[in-house]
Protein backbone atom coordinates (compact mmCIF):
# COMPACT_ATOMS: atom_id res chain seq x y z
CA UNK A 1 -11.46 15.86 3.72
CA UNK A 2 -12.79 12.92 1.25
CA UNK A 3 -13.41 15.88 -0.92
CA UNK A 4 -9.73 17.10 -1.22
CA UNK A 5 -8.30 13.76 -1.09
CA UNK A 6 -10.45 13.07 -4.28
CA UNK A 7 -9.51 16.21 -5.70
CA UNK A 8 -5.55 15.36 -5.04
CA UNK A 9 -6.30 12.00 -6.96
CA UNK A 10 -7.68 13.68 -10.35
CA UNK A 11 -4.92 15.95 -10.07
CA UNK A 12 -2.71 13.30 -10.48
CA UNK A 13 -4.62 11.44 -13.14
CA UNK A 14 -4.47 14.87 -15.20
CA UNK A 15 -8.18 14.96 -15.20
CA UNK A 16 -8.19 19.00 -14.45
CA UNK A 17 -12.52 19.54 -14.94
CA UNK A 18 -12.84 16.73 -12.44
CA UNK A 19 -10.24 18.37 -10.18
CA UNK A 20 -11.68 21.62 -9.83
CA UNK A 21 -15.10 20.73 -9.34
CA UNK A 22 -14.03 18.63 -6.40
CA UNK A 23 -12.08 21.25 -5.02
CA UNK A 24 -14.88 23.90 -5.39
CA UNK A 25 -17.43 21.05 -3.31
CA UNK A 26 -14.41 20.80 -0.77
CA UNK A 27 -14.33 24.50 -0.28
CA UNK A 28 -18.24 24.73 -0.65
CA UNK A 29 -18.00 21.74 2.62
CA UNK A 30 -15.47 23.67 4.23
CA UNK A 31 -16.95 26.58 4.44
CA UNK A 32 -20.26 24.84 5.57
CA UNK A 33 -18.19 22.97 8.41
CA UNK A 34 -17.13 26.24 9.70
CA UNK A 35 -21.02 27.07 11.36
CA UNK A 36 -21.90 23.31 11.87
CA UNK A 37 -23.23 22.54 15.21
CA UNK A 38 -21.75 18.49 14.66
CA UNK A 39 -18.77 17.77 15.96
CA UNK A 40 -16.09 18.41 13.44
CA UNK A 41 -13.66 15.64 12.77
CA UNK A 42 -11.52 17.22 10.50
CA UNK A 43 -11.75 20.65 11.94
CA UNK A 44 -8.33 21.87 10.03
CA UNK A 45 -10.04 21.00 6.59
CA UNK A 46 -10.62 24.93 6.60
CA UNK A 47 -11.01 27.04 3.40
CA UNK A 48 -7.51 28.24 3.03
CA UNK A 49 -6.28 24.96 3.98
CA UNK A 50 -7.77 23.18 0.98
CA UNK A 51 -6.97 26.04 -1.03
CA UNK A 52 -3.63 25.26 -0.35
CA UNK A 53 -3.94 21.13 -0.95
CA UNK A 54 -5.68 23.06 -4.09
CA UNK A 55 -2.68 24.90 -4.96
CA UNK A 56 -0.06 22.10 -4.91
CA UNK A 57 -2.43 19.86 -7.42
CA UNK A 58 -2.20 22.95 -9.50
CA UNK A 59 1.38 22.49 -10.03
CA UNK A 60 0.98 18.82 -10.55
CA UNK A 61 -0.99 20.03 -13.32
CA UNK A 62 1.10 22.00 -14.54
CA UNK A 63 -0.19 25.24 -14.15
CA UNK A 64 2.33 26.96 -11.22
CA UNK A 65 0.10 30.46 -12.24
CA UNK A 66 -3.12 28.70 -11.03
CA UNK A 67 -0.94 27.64 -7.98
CA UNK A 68 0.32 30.89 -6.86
CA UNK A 69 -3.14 31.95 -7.42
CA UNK A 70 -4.40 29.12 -4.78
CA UNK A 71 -1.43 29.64 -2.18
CA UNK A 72 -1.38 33.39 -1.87
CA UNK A 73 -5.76 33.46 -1.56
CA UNK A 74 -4.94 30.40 1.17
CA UNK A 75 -2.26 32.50 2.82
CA UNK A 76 -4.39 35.91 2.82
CA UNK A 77 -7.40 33.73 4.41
CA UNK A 78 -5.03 31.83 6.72
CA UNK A 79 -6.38 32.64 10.10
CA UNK A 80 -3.68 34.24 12.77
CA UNK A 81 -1.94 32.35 14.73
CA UNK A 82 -3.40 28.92 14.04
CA UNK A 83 -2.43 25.87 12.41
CA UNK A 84 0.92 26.85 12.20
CA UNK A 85 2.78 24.05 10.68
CA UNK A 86 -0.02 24.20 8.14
CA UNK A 87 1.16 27.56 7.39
CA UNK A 88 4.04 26.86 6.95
CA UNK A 89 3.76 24.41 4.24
CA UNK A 90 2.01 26.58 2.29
CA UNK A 91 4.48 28.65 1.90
CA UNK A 92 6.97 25.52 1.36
CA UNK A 93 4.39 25.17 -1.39
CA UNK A 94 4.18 28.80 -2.61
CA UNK A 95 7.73 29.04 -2.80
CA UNK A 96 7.64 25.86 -4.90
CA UNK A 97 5.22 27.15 -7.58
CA UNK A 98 6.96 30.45 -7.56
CA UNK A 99 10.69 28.68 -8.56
CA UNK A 100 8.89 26.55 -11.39
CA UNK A 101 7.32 29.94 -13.03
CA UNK A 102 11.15 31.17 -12.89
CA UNK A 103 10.72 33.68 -9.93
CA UNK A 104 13.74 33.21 -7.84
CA UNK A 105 13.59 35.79 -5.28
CA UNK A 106 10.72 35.25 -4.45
CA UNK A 107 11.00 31.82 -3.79
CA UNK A 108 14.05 32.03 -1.88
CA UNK A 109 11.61 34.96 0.62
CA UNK A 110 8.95 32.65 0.40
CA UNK A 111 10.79 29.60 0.97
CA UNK A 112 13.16 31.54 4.14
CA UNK A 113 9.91 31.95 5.95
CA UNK A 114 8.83 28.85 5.44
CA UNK A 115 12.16 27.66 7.06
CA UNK A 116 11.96 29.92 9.50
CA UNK A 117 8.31 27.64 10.80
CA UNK A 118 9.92 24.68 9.79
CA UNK A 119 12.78 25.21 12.67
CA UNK A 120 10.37 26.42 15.41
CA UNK A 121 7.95 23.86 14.76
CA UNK A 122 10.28 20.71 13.79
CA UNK A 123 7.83 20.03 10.78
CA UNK A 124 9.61 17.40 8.76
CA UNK A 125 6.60 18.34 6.01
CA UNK A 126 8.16 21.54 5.56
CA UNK A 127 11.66 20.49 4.83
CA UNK A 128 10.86 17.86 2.78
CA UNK A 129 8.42 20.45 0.91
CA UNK A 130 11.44 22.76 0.64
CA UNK A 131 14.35 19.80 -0.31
């Protein structure tokens, strides 16, 4: 979790070789987590889900490619039927990257879905994602 909120930080102070080798120990950790015998304390810190905190840096960056890249390898890792809401902001996120690289349809599928969890889940995250 420190990991990805560090990560998030050098996004945001543009410093992009920082960034990604945080975000590579934070999936490296992540992945570790997943077979630890300790008690987990941030047991939704799961690959795909800092993939996708990965992905929305990316657009900070300003690389939406990079970020489609990150949200569809989150989405195709996301594990069935859990952390819903989660889900659900990737997309938010995806469909986000997708309008700022100029691909409209697909961000309005992208983003529909993403509604779609928003309403059955209440997550204000999601809308505010989508607004």
């Amino acid at each position: 979790m420190a990991l990805r909120t560090r990560a998030n930080a050098q996004a945001l102070l543009s410093e992009q070789r920082e960034f990604e080798e945080s975000v590579d120990q934070a999936l490296i950790q992540a992945s570790d987590g997943i077979t630890q015998e300790a008690p987990d304390h941030a047991s939704y810190c799961t690959p795909p889900y800092v993939a996708m905190e990965a992905g929305m840096s990316w657009v900070r960056l300003g690389q939406p490619g990079a970020a489609v890249e990150a949200f569809d390898q989150s989405l195709a890792a996301w594990p069935s039927g859990r952390q819903t809401r989660d889900r659900g902001l990737c997309l938010a996120r995806l469909a986000t990257a997708t309008a700022v690289q100029g691909h409209a349809q697909r961000s309005c599928e992208t983003g529909t879905e993403a509604l779609t969890i928003a309403r059955s889940t209440g997550s204000a995250r999601i809308r505010r994602q989508l607004r």
